[in-house]
PDB file of N, CA and C in Angstrom:
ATOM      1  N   UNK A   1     194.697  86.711-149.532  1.00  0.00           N
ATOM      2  CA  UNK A   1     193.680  87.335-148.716  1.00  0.00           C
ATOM      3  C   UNK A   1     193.688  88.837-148.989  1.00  0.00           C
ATOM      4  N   UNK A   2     192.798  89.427-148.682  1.00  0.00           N
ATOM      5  CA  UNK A   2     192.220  91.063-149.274  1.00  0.00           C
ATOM      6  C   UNK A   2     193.028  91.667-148.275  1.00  0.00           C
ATOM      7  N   UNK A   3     193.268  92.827-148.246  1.00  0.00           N
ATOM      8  CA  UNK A   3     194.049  94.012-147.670  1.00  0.00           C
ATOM      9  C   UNK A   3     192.499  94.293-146.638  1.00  0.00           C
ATOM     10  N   UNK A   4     192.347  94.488-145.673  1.00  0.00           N
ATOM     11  CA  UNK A   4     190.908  95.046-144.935  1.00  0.00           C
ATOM     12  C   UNK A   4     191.390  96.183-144.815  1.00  0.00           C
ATOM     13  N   UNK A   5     189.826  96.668-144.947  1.00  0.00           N
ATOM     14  CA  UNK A   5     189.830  98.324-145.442  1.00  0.00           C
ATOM     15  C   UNK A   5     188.946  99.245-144.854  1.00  0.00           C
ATOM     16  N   UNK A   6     188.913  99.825-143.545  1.00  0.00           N
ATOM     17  CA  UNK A   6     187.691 100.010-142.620  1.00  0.00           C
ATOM     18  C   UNK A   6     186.879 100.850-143.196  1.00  0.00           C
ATOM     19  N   UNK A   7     185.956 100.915-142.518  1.00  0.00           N
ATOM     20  CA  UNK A   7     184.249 101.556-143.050  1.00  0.00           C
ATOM     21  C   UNK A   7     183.412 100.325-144.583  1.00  0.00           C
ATOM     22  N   UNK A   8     184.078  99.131-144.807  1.00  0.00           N
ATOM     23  CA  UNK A   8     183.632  98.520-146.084  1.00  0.00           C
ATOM     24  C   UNK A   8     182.999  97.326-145.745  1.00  0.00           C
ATOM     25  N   UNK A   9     182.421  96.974-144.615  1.00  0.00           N
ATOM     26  CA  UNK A   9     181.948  95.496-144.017  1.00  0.00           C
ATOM     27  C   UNK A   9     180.701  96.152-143.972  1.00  0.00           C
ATOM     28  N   UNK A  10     179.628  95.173-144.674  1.00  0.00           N
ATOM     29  CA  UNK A  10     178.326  95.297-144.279  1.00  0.00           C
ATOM     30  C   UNK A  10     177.931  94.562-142.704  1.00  0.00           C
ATOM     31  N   UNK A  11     177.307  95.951-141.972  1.00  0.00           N
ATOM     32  CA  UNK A  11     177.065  95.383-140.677  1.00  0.00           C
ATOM     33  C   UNK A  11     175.236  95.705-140.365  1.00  0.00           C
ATOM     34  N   UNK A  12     174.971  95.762-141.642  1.00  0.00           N
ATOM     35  CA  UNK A  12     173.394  95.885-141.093  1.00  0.00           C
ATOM     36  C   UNK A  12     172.851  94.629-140.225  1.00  0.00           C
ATOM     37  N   UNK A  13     173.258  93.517-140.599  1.00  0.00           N
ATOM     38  CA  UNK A  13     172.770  92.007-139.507  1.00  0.00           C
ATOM     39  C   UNK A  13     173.602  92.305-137.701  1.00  0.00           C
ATOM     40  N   UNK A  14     175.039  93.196-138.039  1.00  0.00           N
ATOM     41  CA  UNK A  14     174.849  93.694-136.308  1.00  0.00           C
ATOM     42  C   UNK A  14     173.750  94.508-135.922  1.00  0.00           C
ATOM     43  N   UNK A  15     173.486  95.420-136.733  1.00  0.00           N
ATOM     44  CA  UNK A  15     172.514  96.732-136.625  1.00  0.00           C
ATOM     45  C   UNK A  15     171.301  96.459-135.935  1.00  0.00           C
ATOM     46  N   UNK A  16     170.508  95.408-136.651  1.00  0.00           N
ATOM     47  CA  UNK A  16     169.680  94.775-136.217  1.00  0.00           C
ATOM     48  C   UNK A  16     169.708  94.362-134.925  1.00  0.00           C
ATOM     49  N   UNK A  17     170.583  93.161-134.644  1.00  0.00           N
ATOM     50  CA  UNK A  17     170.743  92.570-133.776  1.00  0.00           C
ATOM     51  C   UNK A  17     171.013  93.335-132.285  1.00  0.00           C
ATOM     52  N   UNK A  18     171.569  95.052-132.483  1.00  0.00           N
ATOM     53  CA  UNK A  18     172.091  95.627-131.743  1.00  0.00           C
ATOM     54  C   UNK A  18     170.820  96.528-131.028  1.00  0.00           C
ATOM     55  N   UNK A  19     169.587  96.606-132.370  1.00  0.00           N
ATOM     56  CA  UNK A  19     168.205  97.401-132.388  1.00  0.00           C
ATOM     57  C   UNK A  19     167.588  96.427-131.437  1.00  0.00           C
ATOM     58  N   UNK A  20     167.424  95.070-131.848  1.00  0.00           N
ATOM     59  CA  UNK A  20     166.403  94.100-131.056  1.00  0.00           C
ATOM     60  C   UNK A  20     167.078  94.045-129.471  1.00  0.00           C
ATOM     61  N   UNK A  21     168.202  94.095-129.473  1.00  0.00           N
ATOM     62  CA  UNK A  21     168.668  93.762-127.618  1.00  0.00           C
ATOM     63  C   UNK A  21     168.440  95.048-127.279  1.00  0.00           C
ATOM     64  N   UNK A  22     168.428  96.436-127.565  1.00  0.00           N
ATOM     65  CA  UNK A  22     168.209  97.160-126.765  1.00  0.00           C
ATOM     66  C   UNK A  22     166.596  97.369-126.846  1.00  0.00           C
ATOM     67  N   UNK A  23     166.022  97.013-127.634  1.00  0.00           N
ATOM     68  CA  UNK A  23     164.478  96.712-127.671  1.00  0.00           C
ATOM     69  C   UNK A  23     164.171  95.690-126.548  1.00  0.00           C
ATOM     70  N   UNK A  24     164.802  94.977-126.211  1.00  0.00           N
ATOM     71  CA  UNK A  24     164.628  93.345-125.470  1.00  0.00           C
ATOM     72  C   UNK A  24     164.999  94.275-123.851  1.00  0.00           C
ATOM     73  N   UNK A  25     166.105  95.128-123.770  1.00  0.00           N
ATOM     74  CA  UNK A  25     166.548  95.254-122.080  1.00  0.00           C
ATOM     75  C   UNK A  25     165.573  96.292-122.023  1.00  0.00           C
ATOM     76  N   UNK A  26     165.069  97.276-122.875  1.00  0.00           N
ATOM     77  CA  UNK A  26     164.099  98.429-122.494  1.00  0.00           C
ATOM     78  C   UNK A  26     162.581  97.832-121.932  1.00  0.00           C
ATOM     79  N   UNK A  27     162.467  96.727-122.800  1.00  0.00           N
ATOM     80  CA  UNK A  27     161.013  96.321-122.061  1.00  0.00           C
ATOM     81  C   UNK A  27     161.288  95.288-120.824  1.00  0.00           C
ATOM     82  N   UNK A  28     162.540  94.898-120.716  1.00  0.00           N
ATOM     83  CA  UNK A  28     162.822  93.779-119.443  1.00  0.00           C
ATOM     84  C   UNK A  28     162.832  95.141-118.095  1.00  0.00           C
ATOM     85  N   UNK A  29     163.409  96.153-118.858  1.00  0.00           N
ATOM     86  CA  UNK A  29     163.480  97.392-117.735  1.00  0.00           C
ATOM     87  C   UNK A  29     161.976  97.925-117.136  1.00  0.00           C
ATOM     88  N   UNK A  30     161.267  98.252-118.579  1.00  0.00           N
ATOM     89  CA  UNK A  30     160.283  98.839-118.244  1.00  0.00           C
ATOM     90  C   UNK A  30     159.061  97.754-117.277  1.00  0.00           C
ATOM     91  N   UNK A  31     159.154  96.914-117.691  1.00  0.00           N
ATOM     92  CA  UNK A  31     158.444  95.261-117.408  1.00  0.00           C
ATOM     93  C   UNK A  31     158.540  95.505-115.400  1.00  0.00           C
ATOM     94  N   UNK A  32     159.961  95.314-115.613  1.00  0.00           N
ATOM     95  CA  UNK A  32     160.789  95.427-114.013  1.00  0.00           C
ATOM     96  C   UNK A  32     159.822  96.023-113.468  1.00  0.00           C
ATOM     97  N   UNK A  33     160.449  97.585-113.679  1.00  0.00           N
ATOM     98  CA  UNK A  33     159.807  98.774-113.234  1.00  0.00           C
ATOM     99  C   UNK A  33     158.310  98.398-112.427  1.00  0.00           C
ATOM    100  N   UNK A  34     157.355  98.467-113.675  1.00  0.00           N
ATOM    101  CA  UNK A  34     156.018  98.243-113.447  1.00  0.00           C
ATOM    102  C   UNK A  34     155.800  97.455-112.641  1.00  0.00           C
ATOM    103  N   UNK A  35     156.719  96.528-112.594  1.00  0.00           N
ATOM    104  CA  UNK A  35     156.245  95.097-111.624  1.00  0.00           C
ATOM    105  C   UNK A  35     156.825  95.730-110.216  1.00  0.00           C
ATOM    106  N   UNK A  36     157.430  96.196-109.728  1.00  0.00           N
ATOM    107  CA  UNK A  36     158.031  96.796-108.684  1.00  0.00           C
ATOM    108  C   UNK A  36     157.302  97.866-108.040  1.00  0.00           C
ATOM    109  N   UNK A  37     156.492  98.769-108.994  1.00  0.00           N
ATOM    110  CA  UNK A  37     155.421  99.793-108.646  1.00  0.00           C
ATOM    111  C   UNK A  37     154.100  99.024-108.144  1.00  0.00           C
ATOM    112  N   UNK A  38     154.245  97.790-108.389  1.00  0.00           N
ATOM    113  CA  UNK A  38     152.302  97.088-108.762  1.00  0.00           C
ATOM    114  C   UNK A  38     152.731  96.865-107.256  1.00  0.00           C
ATOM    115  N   UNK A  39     153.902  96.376-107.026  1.00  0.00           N
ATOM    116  CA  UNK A  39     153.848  95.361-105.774  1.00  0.00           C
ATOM    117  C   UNK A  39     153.960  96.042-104.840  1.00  0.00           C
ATOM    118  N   UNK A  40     154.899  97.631-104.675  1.00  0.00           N
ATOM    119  CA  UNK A  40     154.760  98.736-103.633  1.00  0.00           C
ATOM    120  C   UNK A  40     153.351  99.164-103.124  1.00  0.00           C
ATOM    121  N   UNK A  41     152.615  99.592-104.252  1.00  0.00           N
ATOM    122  CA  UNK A  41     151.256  99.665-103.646  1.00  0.00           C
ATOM    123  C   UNK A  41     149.891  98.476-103.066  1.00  0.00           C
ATOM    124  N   UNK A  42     150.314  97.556-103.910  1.00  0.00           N
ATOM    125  CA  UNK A  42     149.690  96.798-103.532  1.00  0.00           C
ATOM    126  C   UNK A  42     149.723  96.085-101.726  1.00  0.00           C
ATOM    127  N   UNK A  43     150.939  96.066-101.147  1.00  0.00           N
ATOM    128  CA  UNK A  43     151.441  96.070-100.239  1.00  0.00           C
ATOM    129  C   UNK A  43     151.363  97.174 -99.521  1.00  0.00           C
ATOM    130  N   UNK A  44     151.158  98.555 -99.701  1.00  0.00           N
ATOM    131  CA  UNK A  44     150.998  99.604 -99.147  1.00  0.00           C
ATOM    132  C   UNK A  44     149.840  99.784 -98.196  1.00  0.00           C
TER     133      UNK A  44
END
């Protein structure tokens, strides 16, 4: 087995994966948000 040798692992498939979930909680946030504003006034 190879000696591991840090900084030498291709991690662009985490990279990604790390881009799309914080893409995924920003619009579950922003989504939230909006839905929480619609329903304050609407109720107001």
């Amino acid at each position: 087995m190879a000696e591991h040798q840090h900084g030498k692992m291709d991690i662009s498939e985490q990279e990604k994966t790390f881009v799309g979930f914080i893409r995924l909680v920003s619009w579950g946030a922003a989504i939230s948000i909006a839905t929480l504003i619609f329903l304050a006034l609407v109720n107001a």
